[in-house]
Protein backbone atom coordinates (compact mmCIF):
# COMPACT_ATOMS: atom_id res chain seq x y z
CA UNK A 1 -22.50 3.02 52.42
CA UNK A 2 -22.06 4.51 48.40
CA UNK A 3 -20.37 1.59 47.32
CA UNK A 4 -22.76 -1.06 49.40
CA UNK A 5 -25.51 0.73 47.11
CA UNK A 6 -23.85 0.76 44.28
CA UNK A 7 -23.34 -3.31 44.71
CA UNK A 8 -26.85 -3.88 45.35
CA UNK A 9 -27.75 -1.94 42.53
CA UNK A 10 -25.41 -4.08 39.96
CA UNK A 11 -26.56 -7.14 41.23
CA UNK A 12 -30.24 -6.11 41.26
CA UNK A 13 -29.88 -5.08 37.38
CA UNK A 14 -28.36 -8.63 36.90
CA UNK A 15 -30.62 -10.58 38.75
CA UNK A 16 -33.28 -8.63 36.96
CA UNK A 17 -31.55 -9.73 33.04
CA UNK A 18 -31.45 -13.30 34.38
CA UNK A 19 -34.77 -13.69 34.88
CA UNK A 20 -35.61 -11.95 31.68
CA UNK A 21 -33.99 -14.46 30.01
CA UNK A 22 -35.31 -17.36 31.13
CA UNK A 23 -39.13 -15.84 30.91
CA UNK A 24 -38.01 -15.18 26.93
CA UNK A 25 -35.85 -18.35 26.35
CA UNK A 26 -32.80 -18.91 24.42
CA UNK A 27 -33.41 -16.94 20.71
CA UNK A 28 -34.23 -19.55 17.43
CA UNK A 29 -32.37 -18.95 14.81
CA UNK A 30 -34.24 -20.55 11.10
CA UNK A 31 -32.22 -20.26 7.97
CA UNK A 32 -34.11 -20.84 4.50
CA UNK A 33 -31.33 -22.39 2.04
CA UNK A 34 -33.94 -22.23 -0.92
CA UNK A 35 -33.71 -18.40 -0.46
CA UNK A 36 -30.87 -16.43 -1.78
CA UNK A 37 -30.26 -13.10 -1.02
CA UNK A 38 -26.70 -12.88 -2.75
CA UNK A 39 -23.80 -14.63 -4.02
CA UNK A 40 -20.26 -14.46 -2.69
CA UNK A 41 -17.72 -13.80 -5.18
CA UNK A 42 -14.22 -13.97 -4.55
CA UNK A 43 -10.89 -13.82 -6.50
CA UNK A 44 -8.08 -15.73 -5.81
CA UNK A 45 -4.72 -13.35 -5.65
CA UNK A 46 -1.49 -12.37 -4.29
CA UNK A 47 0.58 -9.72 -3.56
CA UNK A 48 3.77 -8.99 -5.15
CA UNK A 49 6.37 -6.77 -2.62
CA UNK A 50 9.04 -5.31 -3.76
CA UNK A 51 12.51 -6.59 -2.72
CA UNK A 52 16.46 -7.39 -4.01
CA UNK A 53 15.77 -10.28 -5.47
CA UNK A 54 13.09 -9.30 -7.95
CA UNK A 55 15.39 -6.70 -9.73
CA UNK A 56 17.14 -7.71 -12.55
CA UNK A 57 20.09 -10.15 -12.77
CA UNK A 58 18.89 -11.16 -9.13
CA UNK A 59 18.98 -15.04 -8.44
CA UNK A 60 15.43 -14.94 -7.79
CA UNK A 61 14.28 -12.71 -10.68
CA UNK A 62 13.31 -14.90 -13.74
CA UNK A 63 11.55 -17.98 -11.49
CA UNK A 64 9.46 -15.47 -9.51
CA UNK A 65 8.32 -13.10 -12.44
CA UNK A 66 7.91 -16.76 -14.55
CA UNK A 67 5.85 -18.33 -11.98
CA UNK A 68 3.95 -14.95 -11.41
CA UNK A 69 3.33 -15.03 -15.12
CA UNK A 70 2.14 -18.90 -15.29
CA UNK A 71 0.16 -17.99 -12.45
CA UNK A 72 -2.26 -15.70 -14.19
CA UNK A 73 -4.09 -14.50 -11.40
CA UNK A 74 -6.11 -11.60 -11.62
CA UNK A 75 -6.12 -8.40 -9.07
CA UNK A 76 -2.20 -8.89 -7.78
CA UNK A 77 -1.33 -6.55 -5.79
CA UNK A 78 1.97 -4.76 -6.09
CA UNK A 79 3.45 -3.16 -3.66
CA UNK A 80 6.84 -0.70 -3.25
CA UNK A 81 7.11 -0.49 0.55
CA UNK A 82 9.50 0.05 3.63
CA UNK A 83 12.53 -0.81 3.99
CA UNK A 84 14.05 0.03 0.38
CA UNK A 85 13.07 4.17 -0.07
CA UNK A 86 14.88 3.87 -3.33
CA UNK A 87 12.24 1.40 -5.14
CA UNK A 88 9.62 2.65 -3.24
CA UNK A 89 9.65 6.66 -2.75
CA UNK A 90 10.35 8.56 -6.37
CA UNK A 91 10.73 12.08 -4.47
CA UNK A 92 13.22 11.30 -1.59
CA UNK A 93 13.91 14.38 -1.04
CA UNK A 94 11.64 17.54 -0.55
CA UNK A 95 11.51 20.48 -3.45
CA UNK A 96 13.84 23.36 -2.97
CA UNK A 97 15.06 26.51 -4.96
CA UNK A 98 12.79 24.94 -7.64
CA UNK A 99 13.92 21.57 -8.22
CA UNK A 100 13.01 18.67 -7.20
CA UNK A 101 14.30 14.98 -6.63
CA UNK A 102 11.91 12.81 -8.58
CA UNK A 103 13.85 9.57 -10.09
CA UNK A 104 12.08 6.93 -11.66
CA UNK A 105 15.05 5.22 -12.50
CA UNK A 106 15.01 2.38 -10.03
CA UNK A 107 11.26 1.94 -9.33
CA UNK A 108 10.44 1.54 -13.37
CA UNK A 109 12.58 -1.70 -14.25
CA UNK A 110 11.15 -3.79 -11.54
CA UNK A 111 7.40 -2.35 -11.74
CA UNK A 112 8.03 -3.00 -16.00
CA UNK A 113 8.78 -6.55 -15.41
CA UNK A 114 5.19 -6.95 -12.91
CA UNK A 115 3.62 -5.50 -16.08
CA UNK A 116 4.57 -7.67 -18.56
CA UNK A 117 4.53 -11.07 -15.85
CA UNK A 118 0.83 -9.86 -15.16
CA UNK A 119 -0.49 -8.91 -19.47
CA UNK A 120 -4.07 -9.56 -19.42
CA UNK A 121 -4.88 -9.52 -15.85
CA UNK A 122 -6.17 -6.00 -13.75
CA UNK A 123 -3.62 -5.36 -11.18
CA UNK A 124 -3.66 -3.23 -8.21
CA UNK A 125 -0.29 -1.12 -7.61
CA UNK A 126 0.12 0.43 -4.14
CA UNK A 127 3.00 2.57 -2.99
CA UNK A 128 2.44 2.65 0.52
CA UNK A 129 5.28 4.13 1.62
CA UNK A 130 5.21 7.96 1.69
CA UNK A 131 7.92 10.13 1.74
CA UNK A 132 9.33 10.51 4.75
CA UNK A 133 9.91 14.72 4.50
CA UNK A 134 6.17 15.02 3.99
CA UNK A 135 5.69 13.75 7.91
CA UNK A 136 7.05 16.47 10.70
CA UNK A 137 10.59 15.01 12.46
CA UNK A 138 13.01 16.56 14.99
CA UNK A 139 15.24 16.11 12.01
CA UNK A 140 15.42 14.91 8.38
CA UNK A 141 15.43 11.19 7.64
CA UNK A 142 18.23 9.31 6.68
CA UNK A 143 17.91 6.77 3.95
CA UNK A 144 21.19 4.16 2.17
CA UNK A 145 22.89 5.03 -0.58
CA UNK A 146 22.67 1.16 -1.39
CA UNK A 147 18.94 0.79 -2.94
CA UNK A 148 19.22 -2.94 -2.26
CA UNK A 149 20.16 -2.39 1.75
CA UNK A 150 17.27 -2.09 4.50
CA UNK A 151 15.68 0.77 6.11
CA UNK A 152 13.60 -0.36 8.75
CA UNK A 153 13.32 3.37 10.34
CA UNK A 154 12.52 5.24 7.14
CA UNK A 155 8.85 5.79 8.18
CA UNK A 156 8.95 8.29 11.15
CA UNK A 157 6.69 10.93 12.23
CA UNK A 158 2.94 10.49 12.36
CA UNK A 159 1.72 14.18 12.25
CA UNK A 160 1.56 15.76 8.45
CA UNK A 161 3.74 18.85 7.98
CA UNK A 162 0.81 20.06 5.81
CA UNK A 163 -2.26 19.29 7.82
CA UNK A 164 -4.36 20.27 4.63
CA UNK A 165 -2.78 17.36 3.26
CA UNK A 166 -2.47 19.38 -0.30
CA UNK A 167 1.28 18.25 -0.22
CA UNK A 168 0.60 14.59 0.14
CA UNK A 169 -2.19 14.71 -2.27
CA UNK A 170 0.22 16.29 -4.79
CA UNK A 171 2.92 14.25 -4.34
CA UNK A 172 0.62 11.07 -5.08
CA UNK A 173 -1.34 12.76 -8.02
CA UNK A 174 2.26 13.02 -9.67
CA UNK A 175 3.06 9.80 -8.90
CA UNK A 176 0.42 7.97 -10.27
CA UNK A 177 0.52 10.17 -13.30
CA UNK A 178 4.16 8.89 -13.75
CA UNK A 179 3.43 5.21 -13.44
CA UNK A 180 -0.02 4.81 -15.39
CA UNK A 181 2.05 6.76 -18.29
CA UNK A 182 5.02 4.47 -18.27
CA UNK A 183 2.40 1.36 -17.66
CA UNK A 184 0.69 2.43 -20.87
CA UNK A 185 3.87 2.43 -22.64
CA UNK A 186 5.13 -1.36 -21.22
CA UNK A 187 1.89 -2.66 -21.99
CA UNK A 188 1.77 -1.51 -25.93
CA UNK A 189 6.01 -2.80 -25.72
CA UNK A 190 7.37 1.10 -26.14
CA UNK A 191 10.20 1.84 -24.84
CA UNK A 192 10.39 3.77 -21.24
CA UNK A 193 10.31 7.69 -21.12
CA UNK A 194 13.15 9.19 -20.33
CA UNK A 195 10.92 11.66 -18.77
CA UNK A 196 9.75 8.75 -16.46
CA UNK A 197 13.26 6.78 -15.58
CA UNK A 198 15.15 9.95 -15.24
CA UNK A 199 15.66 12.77 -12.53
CA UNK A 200 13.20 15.35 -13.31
CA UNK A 201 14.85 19.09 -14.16
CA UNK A 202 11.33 21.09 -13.97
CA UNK A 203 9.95 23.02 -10.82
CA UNK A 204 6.87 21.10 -9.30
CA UNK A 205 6.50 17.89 -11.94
C-alpha cells in the first residue's frame, strides 16, 4: 500500500508540472546584439612538457625549442611532470640528519633553453609533480637511476604526511625561489648558479 502511494504521489507531482507548463508556455529567449556587456579575450598558447627529447643533444631538441621560438606565443605553459622524477622533482628525497637532496642539475638545462626559446613572451611554469615522500605510503617510492627512463608509478599516496600542509608549502616556496633566481639570471645571459645546478650542502634550503 506505501509504495502504491508513493506512485500516485510521483505521478500526481508530474502531472501537476505538465500542466504548468503548458498554462506558462515554452520560455522566449531575446538577445540585443547592439548591447555589449563584455568582450572575450583569449590568447592563443601551448604547453611545453618536459620529456627526453627536449634535453640537449636529443634528436628532437633544436627543431622543437626553434619552432617554439618562431612561434612566439605568449602564456606557454611549461610543465616538469610524471614520469621523469629527475627533471621534474628537485628534492627526491626527504631531509635527514640535516641535509637535504635538492639538485638542480638536471631540471635547469632544459627549463634554460624554454627561457631563452620563449624571450619576450610571459610564461607560465608548473611543476606539478610533487615529491613523492611528502604523500604517506606503506613504503618509500622508488624512482630510475636513468633520468631519461619512465616512471609511471612515481605519484602514490593521496593523504599528506603533514596534514597542515607546512611541508608541501615549504618545499614549493624553495622551489620557486630556485627557479625565478636562475630565470633572472638566463634572461639577463649570466651564467647558472652553482648554488642552483648543484646538490645543496645546507640544512633546510
Amino acid at each position: 500500500m506505501g509504495r502504491m502511494q508513493r506512485a500516485c504521489g510521483v505521478a500526481a507531482t508530474l502531472l501537476y508540472a505538465a500542466t504548468a507548463l503548458a498554462q506558462t508556455g515554452v520560455p522566449q529567449v531575446r538577445v540585443d546584439w547592439n548591447s555589449v556587456d563584455a568582450v572575450s579575450r583569449t590568447t592563443p598558447t601551448l604547453q611545453v612538457v618536459v620529456n627526453p627529447q627536449l634535453r640537449r643533444g636529443a634528436k628532437l631538441h633544436d627543431g622543437a625549442f626553434d619552432a617554439l621560438h618562431s612561434l612566439g606565443a605568449d602564456y606557454v605553459r611549461y610543465v616538469p611532470w610524471l614520469p621523469y622524477p629527475r627533471l621534474a622533482v628537485a628534492e627526491l628525497e626527504p631531509p635527514a640528519d640535516g641535509k637535504t637532496s635538492w639538485d638542480f642539475s638536471l631540471i635547469d638545462p632544459m627549463m634554460e633553453d624554454f627561457i631563452h626559446a620563449t624571450e619576450g613572451h610571459p610564461v607560465v611554469v608548473n611543476f606539478s609533480t610533487m615529491p613523492a615522500w611528502l604523500f604517506r605510503s606503506a613504503e618509500p617510492v622508488r624512482y630510475p637511476a636513468d633520468p631519461w627512463q619512465a616512471a609511471w608509478d612515481y605519484t602514490q599516496g593521496s593523504a599528506l604526511r603533514d596534514p597542515s600542509m607546512q611541508e608541501a608549502a615549504q618545499y614549493y616556496a624553495r622551489l620557486l625561489s630556485g627557479t625565478r633566481r636562475a630565470a633572472s639570471r638566463m634572461r639577463s645571459g649570466n651564467a647558472m648558479s652553482p648554488g642552483i645546478t648543484t646538490r645543496s650542502q645546507c640544512g633546510r634550503c
